[in-house]
PDB file of N, CA and C in Angstrom:
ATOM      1  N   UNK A   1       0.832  -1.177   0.000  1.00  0.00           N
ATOM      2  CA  UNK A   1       0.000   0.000   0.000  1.00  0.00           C
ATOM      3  C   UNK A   1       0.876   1.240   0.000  1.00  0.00           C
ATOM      4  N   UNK A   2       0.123   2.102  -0.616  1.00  0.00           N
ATOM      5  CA  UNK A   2       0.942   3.912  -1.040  1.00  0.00           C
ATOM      6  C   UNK A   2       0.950   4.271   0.360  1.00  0.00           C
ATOM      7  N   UNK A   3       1.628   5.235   0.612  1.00  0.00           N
ATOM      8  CA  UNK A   3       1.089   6.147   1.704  1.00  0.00           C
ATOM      9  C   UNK A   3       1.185   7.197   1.168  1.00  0.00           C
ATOM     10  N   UNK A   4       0.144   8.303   1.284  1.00  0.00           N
ATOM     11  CA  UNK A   4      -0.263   9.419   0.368  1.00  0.00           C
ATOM     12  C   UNK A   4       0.198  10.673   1.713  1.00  0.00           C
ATOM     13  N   UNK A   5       1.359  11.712   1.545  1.00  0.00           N
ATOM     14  CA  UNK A   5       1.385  12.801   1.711  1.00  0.00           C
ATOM     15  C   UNK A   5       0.631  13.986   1.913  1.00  0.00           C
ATOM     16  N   UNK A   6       0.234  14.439   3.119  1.00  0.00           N
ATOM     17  CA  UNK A   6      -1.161  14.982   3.042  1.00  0.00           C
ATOM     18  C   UNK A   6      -0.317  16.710   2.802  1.00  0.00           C
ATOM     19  N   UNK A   7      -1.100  17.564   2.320  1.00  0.00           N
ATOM     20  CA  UNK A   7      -0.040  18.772   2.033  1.00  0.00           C
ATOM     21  C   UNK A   7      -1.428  19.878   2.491  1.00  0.00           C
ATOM     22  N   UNK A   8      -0.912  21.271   2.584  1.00  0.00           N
ATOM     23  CA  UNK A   8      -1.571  21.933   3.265  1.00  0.00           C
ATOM     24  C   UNK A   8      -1.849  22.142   4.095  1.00  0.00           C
ATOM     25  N   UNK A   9      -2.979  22.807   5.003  1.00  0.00           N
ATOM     26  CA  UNK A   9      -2.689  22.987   6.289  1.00  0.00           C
ATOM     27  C   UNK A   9      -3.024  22.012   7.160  1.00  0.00           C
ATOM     28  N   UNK A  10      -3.769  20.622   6.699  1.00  0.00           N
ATOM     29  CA  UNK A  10      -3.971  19.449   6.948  1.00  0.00           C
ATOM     30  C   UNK A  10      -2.892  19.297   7.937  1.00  0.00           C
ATOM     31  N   UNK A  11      -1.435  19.227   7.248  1.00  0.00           N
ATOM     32  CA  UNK A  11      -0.906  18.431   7.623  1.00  0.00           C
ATOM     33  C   UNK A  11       0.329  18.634   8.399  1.00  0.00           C
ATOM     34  N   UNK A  12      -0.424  19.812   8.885  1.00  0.00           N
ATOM     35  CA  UNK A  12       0.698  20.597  10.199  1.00  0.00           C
ATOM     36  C   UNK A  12       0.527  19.916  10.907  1.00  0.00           C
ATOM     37  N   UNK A  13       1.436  19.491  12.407  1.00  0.00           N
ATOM     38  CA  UNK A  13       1.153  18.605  13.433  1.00  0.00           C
ATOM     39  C   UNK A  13       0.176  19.189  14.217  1.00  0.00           C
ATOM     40  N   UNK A  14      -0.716  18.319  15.121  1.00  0.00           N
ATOM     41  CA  UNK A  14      -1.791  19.109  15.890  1.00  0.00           C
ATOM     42  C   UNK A  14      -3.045  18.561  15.953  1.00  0.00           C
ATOM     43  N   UNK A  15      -3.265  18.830  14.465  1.00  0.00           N
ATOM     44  CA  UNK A  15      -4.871  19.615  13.952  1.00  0.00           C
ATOM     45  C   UNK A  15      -5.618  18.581  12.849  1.00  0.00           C
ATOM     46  N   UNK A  16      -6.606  17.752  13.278  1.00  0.00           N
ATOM     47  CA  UNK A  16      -7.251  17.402  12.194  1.00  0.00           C
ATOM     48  C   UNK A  16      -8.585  17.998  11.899  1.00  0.00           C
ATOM     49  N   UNK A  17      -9.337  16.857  11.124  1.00  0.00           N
ATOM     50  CA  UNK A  17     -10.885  17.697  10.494  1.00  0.00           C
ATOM     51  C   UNK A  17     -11.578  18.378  11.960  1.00  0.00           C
ATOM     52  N   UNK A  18     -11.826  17.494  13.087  1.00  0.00           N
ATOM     53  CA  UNK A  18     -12.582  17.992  13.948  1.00  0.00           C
ATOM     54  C   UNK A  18     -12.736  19.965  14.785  1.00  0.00           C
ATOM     55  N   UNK A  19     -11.332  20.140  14.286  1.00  0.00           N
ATOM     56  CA  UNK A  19     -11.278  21.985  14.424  1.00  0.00           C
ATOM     57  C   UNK A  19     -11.988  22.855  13.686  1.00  0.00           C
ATOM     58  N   UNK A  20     -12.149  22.587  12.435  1.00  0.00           N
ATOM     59  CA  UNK A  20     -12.298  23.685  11.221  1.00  0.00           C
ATOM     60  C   UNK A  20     -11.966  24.285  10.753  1.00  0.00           C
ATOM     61  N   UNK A  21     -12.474  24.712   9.720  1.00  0.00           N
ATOM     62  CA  UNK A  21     -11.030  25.301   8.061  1.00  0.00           C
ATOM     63  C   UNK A  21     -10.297  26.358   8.547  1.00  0.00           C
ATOM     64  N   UNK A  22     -11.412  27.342   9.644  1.00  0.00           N
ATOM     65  CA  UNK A  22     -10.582  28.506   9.502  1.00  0.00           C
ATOM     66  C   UNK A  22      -9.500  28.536  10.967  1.00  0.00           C
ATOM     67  N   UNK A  23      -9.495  27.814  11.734  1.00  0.00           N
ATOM     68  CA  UNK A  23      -8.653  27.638  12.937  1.00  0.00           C
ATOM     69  C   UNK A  23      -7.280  26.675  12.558  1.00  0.00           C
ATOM     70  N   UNK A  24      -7.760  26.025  10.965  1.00  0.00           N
ATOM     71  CA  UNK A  24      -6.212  25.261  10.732  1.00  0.00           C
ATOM     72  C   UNK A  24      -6.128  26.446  10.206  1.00  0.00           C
ATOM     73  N   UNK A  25      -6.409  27.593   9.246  1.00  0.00           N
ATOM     74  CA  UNK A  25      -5.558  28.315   8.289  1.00  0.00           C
ATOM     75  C   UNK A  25      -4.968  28.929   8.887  1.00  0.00           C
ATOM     76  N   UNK A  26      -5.595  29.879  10.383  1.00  0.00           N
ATOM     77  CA  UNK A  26      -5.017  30.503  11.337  1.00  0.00           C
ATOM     78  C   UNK A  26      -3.656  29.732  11.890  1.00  0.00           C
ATOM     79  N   UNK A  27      -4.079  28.197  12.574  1.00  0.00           N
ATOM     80  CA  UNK A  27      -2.929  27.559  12.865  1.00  0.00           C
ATOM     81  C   UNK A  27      -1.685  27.740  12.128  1.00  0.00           C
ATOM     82  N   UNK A  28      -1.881  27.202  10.415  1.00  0.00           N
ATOM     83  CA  UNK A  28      -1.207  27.372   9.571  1.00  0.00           C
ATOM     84  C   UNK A  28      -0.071  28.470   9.495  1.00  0.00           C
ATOM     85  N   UNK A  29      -0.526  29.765   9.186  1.00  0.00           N
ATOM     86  CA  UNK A  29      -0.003  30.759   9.510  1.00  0.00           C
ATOM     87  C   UNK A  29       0.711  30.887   9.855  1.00  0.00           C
ATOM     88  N   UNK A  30       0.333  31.050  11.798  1.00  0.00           N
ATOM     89  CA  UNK A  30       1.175  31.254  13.111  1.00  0.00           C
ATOM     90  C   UNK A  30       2.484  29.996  13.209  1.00  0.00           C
ATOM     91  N   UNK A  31       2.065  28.900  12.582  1.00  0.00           N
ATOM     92  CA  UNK A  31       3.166  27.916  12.358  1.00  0.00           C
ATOM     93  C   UNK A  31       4.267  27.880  11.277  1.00  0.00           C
ATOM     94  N   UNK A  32       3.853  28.076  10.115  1.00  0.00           N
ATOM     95  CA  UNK A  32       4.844  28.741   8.945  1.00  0.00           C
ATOM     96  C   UNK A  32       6.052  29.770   9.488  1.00  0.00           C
ATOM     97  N   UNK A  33       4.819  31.159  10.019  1.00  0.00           N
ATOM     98  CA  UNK A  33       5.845  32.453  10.742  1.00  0.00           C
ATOM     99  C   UNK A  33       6.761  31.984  11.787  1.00  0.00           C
ATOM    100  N   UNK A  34       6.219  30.890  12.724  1.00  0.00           N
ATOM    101  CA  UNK A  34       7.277  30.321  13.430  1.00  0.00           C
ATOM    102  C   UNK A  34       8.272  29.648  13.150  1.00  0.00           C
ATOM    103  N   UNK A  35       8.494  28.726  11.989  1.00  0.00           N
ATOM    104  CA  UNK A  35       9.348  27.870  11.682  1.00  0.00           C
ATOM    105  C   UNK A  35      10.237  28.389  10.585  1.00  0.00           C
ATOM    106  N   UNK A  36       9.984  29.622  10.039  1.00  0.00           N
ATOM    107  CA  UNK A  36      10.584  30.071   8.837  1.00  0.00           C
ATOM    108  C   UNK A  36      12.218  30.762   9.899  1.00  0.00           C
ATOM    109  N   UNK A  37      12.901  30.473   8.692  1.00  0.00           N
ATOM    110  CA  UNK A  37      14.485  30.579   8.595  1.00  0.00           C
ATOM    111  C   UNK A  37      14.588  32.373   9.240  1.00  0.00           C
ATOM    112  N   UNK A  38      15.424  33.073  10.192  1.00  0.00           N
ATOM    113  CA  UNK A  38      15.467  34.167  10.269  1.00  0.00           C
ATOM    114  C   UNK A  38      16.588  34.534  10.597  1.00  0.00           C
ATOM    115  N   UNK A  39      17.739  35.832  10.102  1.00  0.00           N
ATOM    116  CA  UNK A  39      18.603  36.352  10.137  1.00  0.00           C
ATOM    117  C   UNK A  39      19.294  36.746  11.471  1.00  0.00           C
ATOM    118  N   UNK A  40      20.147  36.760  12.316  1.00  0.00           N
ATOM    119  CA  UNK A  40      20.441  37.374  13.662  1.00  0.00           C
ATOM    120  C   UNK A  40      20.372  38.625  13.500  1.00  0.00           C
ATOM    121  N   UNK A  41      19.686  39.833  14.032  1.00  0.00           N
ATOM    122  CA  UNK A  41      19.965  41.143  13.599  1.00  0.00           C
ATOM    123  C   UNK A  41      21.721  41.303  14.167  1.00  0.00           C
ATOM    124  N   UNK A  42      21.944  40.603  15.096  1.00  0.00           N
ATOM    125  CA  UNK A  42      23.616  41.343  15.162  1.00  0.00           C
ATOM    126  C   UNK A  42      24.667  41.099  14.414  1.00  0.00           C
ATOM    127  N   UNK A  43      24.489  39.506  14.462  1.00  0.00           N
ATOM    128  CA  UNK A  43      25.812  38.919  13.268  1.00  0.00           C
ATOM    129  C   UNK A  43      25.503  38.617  11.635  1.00  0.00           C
ATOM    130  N   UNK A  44      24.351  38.796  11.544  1.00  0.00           N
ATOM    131  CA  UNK A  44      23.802  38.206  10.343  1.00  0.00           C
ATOM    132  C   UNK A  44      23.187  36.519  10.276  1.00  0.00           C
ATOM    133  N   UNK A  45      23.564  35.810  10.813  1.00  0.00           N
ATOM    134  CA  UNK A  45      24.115  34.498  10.943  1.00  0.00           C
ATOM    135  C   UNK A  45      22.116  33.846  10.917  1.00  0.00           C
ATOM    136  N   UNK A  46      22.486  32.844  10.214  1.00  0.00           N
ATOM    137  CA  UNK A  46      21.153  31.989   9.719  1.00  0.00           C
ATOM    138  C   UNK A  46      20.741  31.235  11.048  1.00  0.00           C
ATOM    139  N   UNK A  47      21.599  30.936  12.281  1.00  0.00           N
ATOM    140  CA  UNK A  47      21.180  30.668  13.302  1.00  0.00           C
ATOM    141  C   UNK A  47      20.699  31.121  14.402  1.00  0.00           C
ATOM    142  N   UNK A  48      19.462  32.089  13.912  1.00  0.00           N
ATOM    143  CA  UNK A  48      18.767  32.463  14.668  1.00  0.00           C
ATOM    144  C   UNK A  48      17.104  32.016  14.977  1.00  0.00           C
ATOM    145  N   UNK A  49      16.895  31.284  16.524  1.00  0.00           N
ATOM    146  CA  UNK A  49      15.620  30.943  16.462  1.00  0.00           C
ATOM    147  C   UNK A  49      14.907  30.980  17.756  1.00  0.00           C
ATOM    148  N   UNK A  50      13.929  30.203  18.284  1.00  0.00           N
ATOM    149  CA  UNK A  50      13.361  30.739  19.174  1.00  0.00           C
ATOM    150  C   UNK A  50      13.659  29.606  20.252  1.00  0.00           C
ATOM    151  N   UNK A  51      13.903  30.186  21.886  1.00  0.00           N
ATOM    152  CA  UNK A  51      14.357  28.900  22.920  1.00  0.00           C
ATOM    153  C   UNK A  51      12.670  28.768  23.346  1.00  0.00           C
ATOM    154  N   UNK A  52      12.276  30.039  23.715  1.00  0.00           N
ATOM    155  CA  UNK A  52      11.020  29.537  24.220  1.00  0.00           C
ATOM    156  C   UNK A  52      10.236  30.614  23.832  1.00  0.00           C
ATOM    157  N   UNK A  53       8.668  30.299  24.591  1.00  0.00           N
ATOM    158  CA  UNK A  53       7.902  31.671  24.178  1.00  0.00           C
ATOM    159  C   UNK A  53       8.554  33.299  24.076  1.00  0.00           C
ATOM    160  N   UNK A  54       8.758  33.877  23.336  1.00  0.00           N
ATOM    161  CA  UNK A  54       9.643  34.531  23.451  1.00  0.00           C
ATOM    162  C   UNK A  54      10.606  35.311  23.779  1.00  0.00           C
ATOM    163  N   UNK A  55      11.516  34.589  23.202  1.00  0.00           N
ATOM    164  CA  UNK A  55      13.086  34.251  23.839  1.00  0.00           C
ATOM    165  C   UNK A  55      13.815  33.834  22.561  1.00  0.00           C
ATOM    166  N   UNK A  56      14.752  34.985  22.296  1.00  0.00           N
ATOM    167  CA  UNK A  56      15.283  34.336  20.705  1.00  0.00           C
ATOM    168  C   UNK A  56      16.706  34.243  20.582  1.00  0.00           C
ATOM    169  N   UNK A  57      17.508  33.646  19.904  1.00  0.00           N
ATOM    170  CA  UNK A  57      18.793  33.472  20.726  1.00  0.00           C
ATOM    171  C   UNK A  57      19.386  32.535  19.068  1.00  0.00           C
ATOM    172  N   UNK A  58      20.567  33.343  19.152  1.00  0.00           N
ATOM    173  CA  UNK A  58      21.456  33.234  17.583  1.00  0.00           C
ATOM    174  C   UNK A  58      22.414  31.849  18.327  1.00  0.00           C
ATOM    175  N   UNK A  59      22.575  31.343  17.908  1.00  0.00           N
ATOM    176  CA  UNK A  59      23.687  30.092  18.454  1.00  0.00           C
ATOM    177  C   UNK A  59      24.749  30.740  18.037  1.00  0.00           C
ATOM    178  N   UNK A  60      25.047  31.198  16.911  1.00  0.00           N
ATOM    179  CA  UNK A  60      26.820  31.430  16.865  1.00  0.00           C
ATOM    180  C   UNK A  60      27.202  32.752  17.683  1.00  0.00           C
ATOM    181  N   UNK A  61      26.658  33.502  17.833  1.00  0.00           N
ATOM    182  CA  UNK A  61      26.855  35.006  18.762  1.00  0.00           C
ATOM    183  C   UNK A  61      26.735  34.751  20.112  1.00  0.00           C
ATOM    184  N   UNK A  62      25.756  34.297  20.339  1.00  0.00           N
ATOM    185  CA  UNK A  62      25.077  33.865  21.900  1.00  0.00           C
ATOM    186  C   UNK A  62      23.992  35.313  21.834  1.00  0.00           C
ATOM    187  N   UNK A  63      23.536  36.034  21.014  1.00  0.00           N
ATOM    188  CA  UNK A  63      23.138  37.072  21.251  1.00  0.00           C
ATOM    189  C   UNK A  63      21.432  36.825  21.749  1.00  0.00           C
ATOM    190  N   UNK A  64      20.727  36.967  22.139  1.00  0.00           N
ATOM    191  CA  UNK A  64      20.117  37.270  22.822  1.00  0.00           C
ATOM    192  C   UNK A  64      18.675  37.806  23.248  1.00  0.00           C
ATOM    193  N   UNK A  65      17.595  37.676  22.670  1.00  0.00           N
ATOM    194  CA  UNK A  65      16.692  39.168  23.056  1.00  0.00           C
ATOM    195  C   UNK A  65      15.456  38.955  23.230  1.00  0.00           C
ATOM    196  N   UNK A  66      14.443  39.487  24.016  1.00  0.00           N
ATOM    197  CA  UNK A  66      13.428  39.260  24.065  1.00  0.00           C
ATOM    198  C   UNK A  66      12.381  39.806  23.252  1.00  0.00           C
ATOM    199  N   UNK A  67      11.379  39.163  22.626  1.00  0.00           N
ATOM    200  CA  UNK A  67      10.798  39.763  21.830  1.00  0.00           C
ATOM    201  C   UNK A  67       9.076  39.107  21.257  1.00  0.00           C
ATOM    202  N   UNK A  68       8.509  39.245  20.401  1.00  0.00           N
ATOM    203  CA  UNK A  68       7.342  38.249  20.261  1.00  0.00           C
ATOM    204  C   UNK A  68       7.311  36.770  20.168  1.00  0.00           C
ATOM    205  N   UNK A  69       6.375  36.185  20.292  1.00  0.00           N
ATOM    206  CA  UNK A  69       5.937  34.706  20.806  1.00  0.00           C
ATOM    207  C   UNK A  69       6.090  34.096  19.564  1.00  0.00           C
ATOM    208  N   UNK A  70       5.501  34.461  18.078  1.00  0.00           N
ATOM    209  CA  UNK A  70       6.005  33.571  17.210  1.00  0.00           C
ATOM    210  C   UNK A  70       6.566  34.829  15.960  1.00  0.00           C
ATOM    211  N   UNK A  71       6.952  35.557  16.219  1.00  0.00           N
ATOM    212  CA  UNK A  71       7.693  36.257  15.737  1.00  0.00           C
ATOM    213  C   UNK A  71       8.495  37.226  15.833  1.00  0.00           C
ATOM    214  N   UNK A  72      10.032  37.787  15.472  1.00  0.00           N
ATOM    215  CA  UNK A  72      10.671  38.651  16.075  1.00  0.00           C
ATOM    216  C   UNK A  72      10.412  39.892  15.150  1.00  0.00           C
ATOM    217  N   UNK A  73       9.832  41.308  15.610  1.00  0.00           N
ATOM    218  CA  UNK A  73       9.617  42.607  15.078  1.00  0.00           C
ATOM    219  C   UNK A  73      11.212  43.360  15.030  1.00  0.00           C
ATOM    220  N   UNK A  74      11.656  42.999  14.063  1.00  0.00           N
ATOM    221  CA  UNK A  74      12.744  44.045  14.280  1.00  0.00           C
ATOM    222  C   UNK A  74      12.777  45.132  14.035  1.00  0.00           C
ATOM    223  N   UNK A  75      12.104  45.975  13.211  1.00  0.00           N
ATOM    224  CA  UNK A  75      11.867  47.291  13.458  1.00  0.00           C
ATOM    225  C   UNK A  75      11.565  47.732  14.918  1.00  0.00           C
ATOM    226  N   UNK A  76      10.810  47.274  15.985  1.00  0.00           N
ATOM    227  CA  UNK A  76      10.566  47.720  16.857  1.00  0.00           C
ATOM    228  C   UNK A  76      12.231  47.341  18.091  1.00  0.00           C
ATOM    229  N   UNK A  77      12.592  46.500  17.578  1.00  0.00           N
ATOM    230  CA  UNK A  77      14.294  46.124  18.524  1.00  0.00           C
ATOM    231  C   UNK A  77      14.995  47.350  17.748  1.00  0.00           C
ATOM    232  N   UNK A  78      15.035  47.534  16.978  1.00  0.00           N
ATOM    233  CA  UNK A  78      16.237  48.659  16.221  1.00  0.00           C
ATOM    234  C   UNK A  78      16.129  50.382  16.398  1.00  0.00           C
ATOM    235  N   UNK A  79      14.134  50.879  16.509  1.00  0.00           N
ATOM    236  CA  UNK A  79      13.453  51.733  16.461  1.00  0.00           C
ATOM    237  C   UNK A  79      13.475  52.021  17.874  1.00  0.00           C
TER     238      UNK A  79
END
């Protein structure tokens, strides 16, 4: 037997049919913005991500900062 790849917001961890369309798309979202790749504002360095609710922290710098829950505003750290 195949095993078929479910794609979309299906198939974020979590969430099946019993939620509804618009609480996975929301899920969706807030999960994408969380997991996407982000720059260190100090060193540049691709290893920047989140330790905990927010709490964001570059591995090669050790740098540091507190900031939103699933996303870091850097205009507002720089501003």
């Amino acid at each position: 037997m195949v095993s078929k790849r479910k794609q979309g917001s299906t198939s974020l961890p979590g969430l099946g049919v019993k939620f509804g369309a618009t609480v996975r798309k929301r899920y969706g979202k807030v999960y994408q913005t969380l997991k996407r790749k982000r720059r260190c504002p100090s060193c540049g360095s691709q290893r920047f991500g989140r330790v905990a609710s927010g709490i964001w922290h570059c591995g090669k710098c050790s740098y540091k900062v507190a900031a939103g829950a699933y996303d870091i505003d850097l205009e507002k750290l720089q501003g």
